[in-house]
Protein backbone atom coordinates (compact mmCIF):
# COMPACT_ATOMS: atom_id res chain seq x y z
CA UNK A 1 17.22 7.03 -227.98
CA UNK A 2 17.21 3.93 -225.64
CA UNK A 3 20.10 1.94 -224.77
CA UNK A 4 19.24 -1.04 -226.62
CA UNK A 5 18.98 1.59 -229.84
CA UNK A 6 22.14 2.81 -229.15
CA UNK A 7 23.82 -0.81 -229.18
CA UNK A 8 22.00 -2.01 -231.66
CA UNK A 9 23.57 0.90 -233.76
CA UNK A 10 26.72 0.57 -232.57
CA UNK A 11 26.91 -3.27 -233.78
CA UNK A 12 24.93 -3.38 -237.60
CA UNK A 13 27.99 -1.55 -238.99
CA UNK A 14 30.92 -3.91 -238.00
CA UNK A 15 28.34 -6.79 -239.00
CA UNK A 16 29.97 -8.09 -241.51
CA UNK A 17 33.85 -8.06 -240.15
CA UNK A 18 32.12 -9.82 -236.91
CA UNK A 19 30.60 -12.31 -239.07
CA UNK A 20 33.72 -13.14 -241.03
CA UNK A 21 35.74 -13.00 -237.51
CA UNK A 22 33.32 -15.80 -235.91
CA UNK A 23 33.56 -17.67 -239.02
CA UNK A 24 37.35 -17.30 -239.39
CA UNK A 25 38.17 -18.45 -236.05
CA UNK A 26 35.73 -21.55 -235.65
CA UNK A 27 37.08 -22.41 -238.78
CA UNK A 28 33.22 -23.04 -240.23
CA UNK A 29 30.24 -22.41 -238.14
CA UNK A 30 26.48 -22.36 -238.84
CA UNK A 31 23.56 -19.85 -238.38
CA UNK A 32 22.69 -20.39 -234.68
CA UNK A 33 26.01 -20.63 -233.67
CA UNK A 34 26.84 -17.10 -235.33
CA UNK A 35 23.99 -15.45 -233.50
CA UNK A 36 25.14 -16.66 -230.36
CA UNK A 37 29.29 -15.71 -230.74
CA UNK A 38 27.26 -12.40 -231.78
CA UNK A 39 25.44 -12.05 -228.77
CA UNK A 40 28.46 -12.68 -226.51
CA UNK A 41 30.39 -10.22 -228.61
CA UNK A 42 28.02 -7.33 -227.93
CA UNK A 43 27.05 -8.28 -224.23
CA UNK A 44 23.79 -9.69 -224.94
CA UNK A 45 22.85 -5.78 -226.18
CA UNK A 46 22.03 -6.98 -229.51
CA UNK A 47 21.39 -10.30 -231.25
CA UNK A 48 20.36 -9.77 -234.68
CA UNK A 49 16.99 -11.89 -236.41
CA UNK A 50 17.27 -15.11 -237.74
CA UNK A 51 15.91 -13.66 -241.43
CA UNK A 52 18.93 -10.43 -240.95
CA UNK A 53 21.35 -12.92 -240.16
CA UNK A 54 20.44 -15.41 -243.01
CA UNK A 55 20.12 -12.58 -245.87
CA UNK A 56 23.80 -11.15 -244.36
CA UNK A 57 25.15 -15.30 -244.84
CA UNK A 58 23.71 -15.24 -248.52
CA UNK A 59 25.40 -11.76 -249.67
CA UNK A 60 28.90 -12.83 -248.19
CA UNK A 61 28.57 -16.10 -249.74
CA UNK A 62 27.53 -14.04 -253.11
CA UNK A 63 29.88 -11.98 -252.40
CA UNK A 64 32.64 -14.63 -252.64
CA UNK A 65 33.68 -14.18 -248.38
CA UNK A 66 32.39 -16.97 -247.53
CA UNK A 67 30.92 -20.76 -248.87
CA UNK A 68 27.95 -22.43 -247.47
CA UNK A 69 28.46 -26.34 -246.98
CA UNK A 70 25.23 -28.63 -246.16
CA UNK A 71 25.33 -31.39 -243.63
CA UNK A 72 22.84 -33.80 -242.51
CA UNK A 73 22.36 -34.96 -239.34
CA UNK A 74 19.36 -37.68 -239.52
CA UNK A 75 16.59 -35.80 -242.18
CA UNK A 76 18.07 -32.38 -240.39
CA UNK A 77 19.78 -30.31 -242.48
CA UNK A 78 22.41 -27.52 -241.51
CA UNK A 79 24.21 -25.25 -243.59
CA UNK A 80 27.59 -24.71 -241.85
CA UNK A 81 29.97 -21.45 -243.36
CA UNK A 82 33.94 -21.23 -243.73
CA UNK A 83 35.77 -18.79 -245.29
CA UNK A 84 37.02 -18.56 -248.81
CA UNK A 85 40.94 -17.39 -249.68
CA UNK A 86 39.23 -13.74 -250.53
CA UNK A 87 37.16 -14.19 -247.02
CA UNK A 88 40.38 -14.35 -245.49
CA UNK A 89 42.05 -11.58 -247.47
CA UNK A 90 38.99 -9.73 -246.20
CA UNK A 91 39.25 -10.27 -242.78
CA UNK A 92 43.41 -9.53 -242.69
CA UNK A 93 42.56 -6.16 -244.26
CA UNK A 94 39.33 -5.28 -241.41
CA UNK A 95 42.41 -6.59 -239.11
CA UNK A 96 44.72 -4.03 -240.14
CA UNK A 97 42.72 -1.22 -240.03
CA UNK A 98 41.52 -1.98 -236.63
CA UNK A 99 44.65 -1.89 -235.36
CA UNK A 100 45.81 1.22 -237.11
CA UNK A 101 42.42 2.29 -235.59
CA UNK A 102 42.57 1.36 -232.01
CA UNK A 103 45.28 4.25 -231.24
CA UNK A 104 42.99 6.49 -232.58
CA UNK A 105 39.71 5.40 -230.95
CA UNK A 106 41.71 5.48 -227.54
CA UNK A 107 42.50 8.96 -227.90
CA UNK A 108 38.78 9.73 -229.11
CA UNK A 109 37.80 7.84 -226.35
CA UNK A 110 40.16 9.81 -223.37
CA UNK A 111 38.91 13.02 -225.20
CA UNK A 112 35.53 12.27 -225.21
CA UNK A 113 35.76 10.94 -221.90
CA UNK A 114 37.43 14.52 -220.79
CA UNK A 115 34.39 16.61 -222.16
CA UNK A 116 32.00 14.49 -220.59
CA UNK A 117 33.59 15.52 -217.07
CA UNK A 118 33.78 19.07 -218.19
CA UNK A 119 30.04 18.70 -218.52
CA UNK A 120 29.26 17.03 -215.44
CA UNK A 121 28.59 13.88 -216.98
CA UNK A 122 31.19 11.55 -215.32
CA UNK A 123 30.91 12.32 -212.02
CA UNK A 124 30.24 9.31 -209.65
CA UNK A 125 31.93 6.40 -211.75
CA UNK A 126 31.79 3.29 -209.85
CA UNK A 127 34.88 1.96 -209.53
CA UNK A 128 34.39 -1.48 -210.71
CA UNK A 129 33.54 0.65 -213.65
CA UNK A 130 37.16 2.11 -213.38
CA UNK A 131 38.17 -1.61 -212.54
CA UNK A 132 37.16 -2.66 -216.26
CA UNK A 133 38.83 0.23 -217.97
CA UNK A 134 41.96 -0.18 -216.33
CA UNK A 135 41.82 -3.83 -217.32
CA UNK A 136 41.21 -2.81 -220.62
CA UNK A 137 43.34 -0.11 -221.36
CA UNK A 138 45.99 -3.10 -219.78
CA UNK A 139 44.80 -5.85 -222.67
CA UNK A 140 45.10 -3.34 -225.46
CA UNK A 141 48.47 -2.43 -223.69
CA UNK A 142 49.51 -5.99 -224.12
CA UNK A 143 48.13 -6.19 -227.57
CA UNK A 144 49.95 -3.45 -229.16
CA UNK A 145 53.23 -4.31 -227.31
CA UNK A 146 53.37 -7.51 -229.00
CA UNK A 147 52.28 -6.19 -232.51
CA UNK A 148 55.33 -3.78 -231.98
CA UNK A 149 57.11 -6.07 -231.47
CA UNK A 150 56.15 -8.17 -234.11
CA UNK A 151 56.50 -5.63 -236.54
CA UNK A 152 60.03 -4.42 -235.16
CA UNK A 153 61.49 -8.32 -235.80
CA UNK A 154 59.81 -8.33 -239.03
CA UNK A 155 61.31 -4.62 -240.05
CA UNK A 156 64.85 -6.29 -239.31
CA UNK A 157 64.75 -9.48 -241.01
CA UNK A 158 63.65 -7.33 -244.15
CA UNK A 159 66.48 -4.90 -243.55
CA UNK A 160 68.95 -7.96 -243.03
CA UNK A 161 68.16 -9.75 -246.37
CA UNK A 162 67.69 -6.35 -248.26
CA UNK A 163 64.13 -6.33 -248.91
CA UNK A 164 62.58 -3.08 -247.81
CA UNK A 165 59.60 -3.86 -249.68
């Protein structure tokens, strides 16, 4: 399997979260612009077609994620997306489980990681390589921190007023 297989693998099944994350963060955003947050997303390993892209839009929008609004710019017309209230209900439950996920894929990860040495696989790992996954083992780090604790404040406002649930 080549590398650009192997990305292109990795990527088609978080499709539609990534989607409704572009979307959800521009606030609306069109076709072209999609492919290219997309593209930067994946590191230029995988840019999906035009016609994938555009039959992905039109099940979400069937799908009641997201709605389709047309603007005109001259006799140009472009069909820009933003996310409905069960897009967004969508995206905060892909959210969660990523983050109950991310402790989990770390420790894959470090495992995985482990065998590889064992098999002679990671020998020689340049160490900007090492550079980036210090870095990001620091961000995620970071990350987590704060969701703690956000989650710690949140547990002890419910506790003060009583509501558990």
């Amino acid at each position: 399997m080549t590398d650009s297989n192997v990305a292109r693998n990795l990527y088609t099944v978080p499709i539609k979260s990534m989607i409704l994350l572009i979307i959800g963060l521009k606030g609306e955003a069109h076709g072209y612009e999609i492919l290219k947050e997309i593209e930067k997303m994946t590191f230029g390993n995988w840019k999906p077609s035009h016609g994938n892209l555009y039959t992905m839009l039109n099940n979400l929008a069937k799908e009641g994620l997201i709605e389709p609004r047309e603007e005109y710019t001259g006799k140009r017309r472009i069909v820009k997306y933003a996310l409905t209230e069960e897009g967004w209900l969508y995206l905060r439950e892909a959210n969660e489980l990523t983050l109950k996920s991310l402790y989990l894929a770390v420790q894959y990860h470090e495992r995985l990681r482990e065998k590889l040495e064992e098999m002679g696989y990671g020998k020689g790992i340049a160490v900007t390589a090492i550079d980036s996954y210090i870095e990001l083992l620091d961000g995620i780090i970071r990350i987590l921190g704060e969701k703690k604790r956000e989650l710690e404040e949140l547990k002890m406002e419910k506790e003060l007023r009583g509501t558990g649930s």
